[in-house]
N, C-alpha and C. Protein backbone atom coordinates (compact mmCIF):
# COMPACT_ATOMS: atom_id res chain seq x y z
N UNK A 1 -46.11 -21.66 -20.83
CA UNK A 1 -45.98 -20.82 -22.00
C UNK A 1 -45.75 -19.36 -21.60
N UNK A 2 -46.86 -19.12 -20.78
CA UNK A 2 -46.49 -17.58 -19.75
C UNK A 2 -44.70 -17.34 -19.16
N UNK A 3 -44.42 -18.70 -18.92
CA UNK A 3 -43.07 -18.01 -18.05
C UNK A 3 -41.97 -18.03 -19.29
N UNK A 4 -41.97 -19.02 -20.48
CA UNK A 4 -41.28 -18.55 -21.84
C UNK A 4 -41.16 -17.28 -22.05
N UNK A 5 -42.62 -16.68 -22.12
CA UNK A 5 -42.65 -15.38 -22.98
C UNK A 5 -41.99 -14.17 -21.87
N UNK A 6 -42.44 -14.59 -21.02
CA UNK A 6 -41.61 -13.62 -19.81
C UNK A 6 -39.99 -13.67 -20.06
N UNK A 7 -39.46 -14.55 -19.92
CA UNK A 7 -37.83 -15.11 -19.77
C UNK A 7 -37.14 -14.43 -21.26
N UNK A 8 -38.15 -14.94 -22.40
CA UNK A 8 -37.66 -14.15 -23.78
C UNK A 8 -37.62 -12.55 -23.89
N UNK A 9 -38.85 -12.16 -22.71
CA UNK A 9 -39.13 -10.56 -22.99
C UNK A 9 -38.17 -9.86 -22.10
N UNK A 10 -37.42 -10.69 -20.86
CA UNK A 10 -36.63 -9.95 -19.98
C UNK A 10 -35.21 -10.22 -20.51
N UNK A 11 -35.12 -11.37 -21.57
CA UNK A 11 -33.51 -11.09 -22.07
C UNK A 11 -33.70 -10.53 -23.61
N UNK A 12 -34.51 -9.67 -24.26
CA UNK A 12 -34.26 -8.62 -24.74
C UNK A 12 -34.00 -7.55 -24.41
N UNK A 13 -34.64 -7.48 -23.12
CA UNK A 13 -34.79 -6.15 -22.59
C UNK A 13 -33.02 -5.98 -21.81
N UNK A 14 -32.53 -7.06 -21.53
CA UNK A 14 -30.95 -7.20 -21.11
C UNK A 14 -29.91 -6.56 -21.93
N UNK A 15 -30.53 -7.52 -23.35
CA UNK A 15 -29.89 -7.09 -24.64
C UNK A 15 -29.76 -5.89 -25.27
N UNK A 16 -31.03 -5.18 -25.26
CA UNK A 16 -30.84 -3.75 -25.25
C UNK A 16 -30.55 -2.84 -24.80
N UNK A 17 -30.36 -3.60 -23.36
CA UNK A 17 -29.71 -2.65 -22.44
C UNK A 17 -28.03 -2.69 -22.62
N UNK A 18 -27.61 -3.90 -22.89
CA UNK A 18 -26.08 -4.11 -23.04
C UNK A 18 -25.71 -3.02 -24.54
N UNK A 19 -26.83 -3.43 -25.25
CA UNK A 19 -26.17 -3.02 -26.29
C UNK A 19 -26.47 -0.99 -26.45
N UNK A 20 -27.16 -0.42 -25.92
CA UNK A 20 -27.36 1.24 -25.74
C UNK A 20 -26.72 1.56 -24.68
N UNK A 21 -26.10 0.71 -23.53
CA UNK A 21 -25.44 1.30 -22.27
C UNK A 21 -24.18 2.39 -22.87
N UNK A 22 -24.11 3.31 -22.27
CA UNK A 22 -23.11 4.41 -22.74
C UNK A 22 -22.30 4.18 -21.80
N UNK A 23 -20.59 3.89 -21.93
CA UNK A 23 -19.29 3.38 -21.64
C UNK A 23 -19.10 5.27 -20.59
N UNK A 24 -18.49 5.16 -19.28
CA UNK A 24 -17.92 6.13 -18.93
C UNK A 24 -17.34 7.44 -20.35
N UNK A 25 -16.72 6.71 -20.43
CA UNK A 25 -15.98 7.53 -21.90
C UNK A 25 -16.81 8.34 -22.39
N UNK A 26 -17.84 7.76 -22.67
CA UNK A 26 -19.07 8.59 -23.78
C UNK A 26 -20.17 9.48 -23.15
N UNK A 27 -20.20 8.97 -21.61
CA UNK A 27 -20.94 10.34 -20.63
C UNK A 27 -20.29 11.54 -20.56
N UNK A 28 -18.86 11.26 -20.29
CA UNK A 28 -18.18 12.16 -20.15
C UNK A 28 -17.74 13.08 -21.15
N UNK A 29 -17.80 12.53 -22.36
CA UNK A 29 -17.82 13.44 -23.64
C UNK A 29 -19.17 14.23 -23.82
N UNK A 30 -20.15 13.40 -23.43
CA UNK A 30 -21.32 14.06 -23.51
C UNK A 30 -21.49 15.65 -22.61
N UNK A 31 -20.91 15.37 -21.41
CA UNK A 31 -21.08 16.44 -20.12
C UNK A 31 -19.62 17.45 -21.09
N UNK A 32 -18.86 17.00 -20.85
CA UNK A 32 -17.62 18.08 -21.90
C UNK A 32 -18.14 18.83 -22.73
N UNK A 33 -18.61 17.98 -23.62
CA UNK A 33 -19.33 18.91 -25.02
C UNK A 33 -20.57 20.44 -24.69
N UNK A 34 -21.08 19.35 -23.64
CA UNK A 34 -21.77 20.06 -22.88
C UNK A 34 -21.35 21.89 -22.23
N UNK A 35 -20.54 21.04 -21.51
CA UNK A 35 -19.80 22.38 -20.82
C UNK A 35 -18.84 23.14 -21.94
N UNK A 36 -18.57 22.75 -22.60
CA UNK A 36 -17.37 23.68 -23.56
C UNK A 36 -18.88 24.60 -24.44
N UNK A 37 -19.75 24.02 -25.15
CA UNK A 37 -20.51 24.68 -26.17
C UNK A 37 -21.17 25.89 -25.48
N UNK A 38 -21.20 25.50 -23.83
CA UNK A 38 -21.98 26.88 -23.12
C UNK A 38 -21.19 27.61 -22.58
N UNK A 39 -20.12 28.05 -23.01
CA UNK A 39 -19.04 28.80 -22.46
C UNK A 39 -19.60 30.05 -23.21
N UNK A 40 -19.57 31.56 -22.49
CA UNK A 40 -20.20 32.44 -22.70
C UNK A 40 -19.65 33.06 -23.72
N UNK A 41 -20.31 33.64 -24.73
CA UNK A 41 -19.75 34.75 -25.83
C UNK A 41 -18.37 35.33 -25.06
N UNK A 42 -18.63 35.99 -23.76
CA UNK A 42 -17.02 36.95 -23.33
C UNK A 42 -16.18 36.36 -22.80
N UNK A 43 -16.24 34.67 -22.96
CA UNK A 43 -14.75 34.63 -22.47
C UNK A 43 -13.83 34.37 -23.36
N UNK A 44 -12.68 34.84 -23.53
CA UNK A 44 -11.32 34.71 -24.58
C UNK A 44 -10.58 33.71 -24.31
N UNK A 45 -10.32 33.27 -22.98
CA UNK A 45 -9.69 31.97 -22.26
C UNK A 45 -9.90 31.42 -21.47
N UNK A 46 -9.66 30.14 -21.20
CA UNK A 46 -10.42 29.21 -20.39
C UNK A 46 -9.51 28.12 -19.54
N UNK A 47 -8.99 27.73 -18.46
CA UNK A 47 -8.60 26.90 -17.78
C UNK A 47 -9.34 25.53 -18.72
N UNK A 48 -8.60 24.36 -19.03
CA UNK A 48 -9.30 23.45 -19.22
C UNK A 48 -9.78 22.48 -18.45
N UNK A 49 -9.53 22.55 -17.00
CA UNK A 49 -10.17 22.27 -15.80
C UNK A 49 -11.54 22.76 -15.35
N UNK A 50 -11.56 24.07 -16.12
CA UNK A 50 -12.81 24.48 -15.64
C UNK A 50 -14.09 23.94 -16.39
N UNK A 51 -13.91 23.10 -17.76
CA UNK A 51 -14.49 22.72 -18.49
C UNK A 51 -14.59 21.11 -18.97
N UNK A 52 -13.75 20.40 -17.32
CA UNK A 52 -13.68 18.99 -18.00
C UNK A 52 -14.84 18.33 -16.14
N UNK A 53 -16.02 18.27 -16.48
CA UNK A 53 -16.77 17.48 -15.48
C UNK A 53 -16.20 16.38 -14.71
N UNK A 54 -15.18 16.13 -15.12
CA UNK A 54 -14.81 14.54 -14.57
C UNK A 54 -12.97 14.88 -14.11
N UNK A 55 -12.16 13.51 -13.77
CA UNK A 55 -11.44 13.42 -13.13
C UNK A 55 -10.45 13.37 -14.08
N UNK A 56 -9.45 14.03 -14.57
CA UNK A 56 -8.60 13.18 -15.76
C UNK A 56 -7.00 13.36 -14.93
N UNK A 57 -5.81 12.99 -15.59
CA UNK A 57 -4.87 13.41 -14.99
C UNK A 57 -3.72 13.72 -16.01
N UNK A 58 -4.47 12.94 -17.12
CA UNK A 58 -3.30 13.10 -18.70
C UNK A 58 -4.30 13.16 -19.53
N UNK A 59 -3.95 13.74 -20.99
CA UNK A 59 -4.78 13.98 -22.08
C UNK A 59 -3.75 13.76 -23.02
N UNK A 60 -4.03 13.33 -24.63
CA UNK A 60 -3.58 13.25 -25.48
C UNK A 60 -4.13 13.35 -26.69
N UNK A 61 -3.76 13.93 -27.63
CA UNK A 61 -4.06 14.55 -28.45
C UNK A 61 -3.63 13.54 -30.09
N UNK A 62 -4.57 13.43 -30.78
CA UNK A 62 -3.77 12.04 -31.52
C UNK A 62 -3.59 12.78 -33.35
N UNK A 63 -2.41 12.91 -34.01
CA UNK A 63 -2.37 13.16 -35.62
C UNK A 63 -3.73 12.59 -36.24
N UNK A 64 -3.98 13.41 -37.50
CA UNK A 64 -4.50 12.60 -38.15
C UNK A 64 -4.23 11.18 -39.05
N UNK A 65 -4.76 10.44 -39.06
CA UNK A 65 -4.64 9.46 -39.92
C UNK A 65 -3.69 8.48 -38.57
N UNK A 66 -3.72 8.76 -37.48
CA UNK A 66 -2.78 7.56 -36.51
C UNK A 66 -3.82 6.32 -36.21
N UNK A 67 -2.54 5.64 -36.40
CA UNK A 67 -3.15 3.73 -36.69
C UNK A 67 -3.93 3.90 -35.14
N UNK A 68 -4.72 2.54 -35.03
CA UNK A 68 -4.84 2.09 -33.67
C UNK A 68 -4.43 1.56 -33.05
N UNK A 69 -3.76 0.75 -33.42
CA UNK A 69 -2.35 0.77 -32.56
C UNK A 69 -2.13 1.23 -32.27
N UNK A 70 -1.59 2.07 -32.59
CA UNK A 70 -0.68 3.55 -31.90
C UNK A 70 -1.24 4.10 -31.05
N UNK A 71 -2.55 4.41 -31.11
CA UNK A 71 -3.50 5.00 -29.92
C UNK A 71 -3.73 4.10 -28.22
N UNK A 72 -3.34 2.58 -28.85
CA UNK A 72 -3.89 1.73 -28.03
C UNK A 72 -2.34 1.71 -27.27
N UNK A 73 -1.28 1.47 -27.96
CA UNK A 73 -0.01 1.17 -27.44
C UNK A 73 0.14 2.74 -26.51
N UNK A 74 0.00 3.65 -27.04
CA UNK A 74 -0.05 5.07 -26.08
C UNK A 74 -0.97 4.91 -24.73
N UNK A 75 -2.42 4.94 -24.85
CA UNK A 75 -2.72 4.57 -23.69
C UNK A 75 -2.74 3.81 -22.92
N UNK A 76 -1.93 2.43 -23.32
CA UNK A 76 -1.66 1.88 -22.56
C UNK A 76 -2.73 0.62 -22.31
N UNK A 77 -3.36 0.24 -23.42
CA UNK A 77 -4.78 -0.70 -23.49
C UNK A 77 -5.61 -0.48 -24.42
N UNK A 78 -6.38 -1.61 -25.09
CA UNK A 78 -7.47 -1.24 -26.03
C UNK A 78 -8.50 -1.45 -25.10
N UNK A 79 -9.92 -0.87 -26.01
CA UNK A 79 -10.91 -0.52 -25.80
C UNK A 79 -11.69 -0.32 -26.90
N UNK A 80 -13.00 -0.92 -26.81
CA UNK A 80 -14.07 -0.88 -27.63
C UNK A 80 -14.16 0.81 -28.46
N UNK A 81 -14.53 0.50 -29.87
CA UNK A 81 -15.38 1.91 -30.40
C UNK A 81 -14.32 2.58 -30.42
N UNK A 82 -13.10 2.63 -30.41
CA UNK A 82 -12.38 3.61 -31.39
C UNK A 82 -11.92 3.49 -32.54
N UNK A 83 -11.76 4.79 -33.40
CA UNK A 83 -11.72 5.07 -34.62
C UNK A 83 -10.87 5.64 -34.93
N UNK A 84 -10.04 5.29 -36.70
CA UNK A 84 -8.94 6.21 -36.84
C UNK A 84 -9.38 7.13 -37.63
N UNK A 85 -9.04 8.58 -37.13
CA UNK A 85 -9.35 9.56 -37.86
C UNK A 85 -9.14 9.27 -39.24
N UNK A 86 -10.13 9.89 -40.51
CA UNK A 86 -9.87 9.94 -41.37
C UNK A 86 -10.05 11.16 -42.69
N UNK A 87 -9.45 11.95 -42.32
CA UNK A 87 -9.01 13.46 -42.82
C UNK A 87 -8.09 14.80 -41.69
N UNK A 88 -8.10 15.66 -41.99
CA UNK A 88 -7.29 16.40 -41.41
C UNK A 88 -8.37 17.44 -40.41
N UNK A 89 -8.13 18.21 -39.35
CA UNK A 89 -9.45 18.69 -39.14
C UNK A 89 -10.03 18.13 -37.74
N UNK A 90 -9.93 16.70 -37.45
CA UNK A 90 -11.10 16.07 -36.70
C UNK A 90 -9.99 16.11 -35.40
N UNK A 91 -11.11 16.05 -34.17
CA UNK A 91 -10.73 15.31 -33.04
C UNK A 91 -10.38 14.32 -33.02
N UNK A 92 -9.26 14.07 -32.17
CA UNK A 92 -9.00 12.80 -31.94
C UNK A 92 -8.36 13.01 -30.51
N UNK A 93 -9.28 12.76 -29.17
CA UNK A 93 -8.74 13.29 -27.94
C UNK A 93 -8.83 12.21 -27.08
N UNK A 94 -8.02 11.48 -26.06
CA UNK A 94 -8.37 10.98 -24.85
C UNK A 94 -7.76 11.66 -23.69
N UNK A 95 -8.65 11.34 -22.78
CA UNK A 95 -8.78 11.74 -21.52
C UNK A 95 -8.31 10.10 -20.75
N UNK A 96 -7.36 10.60 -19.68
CA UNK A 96 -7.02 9.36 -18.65
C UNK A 96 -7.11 9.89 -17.66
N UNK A 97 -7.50 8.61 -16.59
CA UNK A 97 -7.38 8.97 -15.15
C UNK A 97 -6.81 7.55 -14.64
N UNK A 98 -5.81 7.81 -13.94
CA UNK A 98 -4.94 6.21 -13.30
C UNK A 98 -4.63 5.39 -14.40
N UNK A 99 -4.36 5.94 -15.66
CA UNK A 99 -4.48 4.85 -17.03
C UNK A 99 -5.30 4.40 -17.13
N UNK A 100 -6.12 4.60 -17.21
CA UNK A 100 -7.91 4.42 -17.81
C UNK A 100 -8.59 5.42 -18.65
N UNK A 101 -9.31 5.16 -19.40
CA UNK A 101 -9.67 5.96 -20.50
C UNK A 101 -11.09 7.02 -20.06
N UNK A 102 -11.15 7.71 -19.54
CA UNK A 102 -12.36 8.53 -18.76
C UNK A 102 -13.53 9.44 -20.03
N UNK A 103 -12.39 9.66 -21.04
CA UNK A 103 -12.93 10.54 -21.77
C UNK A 103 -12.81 10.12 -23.61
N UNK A 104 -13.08 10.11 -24.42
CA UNK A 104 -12.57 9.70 -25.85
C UNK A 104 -13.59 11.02 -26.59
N UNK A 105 -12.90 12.18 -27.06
CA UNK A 105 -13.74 13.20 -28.08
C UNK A 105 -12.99 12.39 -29.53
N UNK A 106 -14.18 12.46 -30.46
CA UNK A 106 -13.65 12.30 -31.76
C UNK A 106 -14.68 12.44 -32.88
N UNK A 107 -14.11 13.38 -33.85
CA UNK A 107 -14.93 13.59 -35.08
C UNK A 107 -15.05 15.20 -35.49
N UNK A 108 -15.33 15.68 -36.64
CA UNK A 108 -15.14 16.70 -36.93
C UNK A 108 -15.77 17.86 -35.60
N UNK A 109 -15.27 18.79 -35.34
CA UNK A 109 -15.74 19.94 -34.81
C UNK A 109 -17.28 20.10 -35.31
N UNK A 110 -17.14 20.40 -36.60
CA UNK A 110 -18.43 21.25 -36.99
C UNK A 110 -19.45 19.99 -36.52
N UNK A 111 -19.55 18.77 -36.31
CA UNK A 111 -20.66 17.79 -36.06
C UNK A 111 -20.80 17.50 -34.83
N UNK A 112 -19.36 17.83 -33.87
CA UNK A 112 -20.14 17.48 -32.51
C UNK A 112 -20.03 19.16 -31.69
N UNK A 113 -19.90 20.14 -32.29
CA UNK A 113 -19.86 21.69 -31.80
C UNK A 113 -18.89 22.41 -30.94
N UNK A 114 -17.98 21.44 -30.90
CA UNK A 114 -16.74 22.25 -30.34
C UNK A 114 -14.84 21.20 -30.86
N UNK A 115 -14.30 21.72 -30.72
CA UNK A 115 -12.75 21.09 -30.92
C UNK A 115 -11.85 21.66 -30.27
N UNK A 116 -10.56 20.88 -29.39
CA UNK A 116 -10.22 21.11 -28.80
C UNK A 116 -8.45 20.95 -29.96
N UNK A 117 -7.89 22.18 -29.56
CA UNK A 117 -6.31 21.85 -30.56
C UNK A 117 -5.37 22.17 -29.00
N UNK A 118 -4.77 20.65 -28.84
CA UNK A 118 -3.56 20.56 -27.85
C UNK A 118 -2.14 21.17 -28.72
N UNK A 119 -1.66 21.84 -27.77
CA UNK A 119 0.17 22.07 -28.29
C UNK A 119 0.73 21.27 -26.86
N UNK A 120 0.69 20.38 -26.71
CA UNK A 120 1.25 19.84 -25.16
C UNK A 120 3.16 19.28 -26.07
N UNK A 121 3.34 18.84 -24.89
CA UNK A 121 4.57 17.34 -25.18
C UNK A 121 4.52 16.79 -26.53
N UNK A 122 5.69 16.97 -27.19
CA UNK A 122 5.34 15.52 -28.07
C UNK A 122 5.59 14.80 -27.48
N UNK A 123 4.91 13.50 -27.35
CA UNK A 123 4.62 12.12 -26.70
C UNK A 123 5.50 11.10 -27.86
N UNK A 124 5.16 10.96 -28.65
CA UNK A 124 5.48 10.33 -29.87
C UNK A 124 5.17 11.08 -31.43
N UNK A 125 5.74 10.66 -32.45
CA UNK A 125 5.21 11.31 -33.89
C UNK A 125 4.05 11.57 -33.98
N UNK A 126 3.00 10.47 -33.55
CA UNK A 126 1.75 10.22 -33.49
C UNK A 126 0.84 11.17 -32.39
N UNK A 127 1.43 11.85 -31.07
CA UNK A 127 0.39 12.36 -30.27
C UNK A 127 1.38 13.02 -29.17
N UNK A 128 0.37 14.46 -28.67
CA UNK A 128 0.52 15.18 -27.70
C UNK A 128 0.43 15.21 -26.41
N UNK A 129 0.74 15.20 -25.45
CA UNK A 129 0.22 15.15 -24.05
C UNK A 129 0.21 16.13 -23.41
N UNK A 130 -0.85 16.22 -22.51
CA UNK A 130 -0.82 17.57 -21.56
C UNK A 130 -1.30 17.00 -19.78
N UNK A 131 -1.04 16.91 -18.93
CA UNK A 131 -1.11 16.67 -17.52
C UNK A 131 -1.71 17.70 -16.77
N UNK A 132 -2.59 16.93 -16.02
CA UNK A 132 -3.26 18.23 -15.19
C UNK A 132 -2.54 18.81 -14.54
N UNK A 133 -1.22 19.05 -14.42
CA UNK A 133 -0.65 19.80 -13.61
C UNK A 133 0.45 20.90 -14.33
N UNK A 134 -0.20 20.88 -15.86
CA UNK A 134 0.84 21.94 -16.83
C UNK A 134 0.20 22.91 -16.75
N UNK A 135 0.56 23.86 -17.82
CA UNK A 135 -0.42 25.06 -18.01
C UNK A 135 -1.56 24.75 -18.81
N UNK A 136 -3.06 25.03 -18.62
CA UNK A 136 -3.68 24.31 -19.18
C UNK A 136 -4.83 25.68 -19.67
N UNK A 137 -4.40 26.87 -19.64
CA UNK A 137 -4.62 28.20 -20.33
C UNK A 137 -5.11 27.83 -21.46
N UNK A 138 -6.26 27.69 -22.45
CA UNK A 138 -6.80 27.74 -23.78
C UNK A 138 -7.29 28.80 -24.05
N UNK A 139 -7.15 29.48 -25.32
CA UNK A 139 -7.85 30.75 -25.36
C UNK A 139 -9.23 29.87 -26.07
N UNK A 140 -10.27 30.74 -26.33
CA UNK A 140 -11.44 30.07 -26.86
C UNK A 140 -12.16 31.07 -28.24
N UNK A 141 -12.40 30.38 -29.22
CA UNK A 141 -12.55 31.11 -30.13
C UNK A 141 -14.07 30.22 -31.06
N UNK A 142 -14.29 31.23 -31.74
CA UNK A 142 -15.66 30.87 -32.11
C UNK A 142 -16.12 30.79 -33.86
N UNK A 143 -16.86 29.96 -34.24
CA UNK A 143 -16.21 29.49 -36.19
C UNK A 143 -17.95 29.36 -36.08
N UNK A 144 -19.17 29.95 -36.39
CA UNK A 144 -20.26 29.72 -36.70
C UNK A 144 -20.91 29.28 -35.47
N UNK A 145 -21.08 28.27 -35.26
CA UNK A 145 -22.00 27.24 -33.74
C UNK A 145 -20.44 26.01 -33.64
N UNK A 146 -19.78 26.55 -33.78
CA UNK A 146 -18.59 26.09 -33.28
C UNK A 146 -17.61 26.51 -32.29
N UNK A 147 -17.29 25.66 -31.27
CA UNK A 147 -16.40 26.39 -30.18
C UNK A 147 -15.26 25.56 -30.26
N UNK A 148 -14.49 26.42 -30.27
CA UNK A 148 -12.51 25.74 -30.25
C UNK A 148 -11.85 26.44 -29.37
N UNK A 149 -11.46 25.58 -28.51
CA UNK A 149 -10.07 25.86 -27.41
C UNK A 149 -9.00 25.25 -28.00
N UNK A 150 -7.95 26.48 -28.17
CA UNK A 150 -6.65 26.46 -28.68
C UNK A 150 -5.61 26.64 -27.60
N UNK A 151 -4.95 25.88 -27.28
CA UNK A 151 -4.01 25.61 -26.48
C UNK A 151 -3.09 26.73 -26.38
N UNK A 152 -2.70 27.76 -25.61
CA UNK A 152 -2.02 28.83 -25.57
C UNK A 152 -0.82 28.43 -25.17
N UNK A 153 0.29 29.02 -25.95
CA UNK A 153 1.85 28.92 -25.97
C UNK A 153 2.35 28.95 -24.69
């Protein structure tokens, strides 16, 4: 009866672990958010290298209201937990490294404390691209407890 209750108590404890494990993607948004919200009152612009913790090599920037499809056929693969924007306003960002998804920001600015606005490539109708090896100059500007890097011309 002892080794039941053991075997039941170690595959919940599996289960909850499968199901709260945070996906690369979502650390790395976490450490981003991180680093962009503590960017000091005096700076006006920002390398976006200097503010991405992790490895990326392409970024894309997605319209509002773009299907998932479209997001999935762009990067090149689906993946769990994405969402189509739904209003005008919100993030909708991935981060790649080797075609893999490293990074996913999404949802209004004002709720997760910063937004990032790409002017890269048009890629398609649907989304922007920018490569770590463009100009990646953002000026940085400030809306309440909100931080936005705007992609400089």
């Amino acid at each position: 009866m002892k080794y039941k209750k053991t075997i039941a108590l170690l595959g919940i404890v599996v289960i909850l672990f499968v199901l709260f494990k945070k996906d690369l993607w979502e650390k790395n948004e976490d450490l981003l958010r991180e680093e962009i919200v503590s960017i000091p009152q005096s700076v006006e612009t920002i390398n976006l290298n200097d503010v991405t913790p992790f490895e990326w090599d392409k970024v894309y920037s997605f319209g509002p209201y773009t299907p998932k499809e479209e997001i999935y056929e762009t990067v090149g693969y689906k993946w769990d937990r994405i969402q189509e924007t739904v209003n005008e306003g919100m993030n909708q960002i991935v981060f790649l490294k080797d075609e893999k998804v490293v990074c996913y920001v999404y949802g209004y600015p004002s709720n997760v404390g910063y937004g990032i606005s790409l002017s890269g490539e048009a890629f398609s109708e649907y989304a922007t691209v920018l490569h770590v090896e463009d100009d990646l100059t953002f000026k940085v500007e400030r809306d309440e407890e909100v931080v936005y890097l705007i992609k400089k011309s």
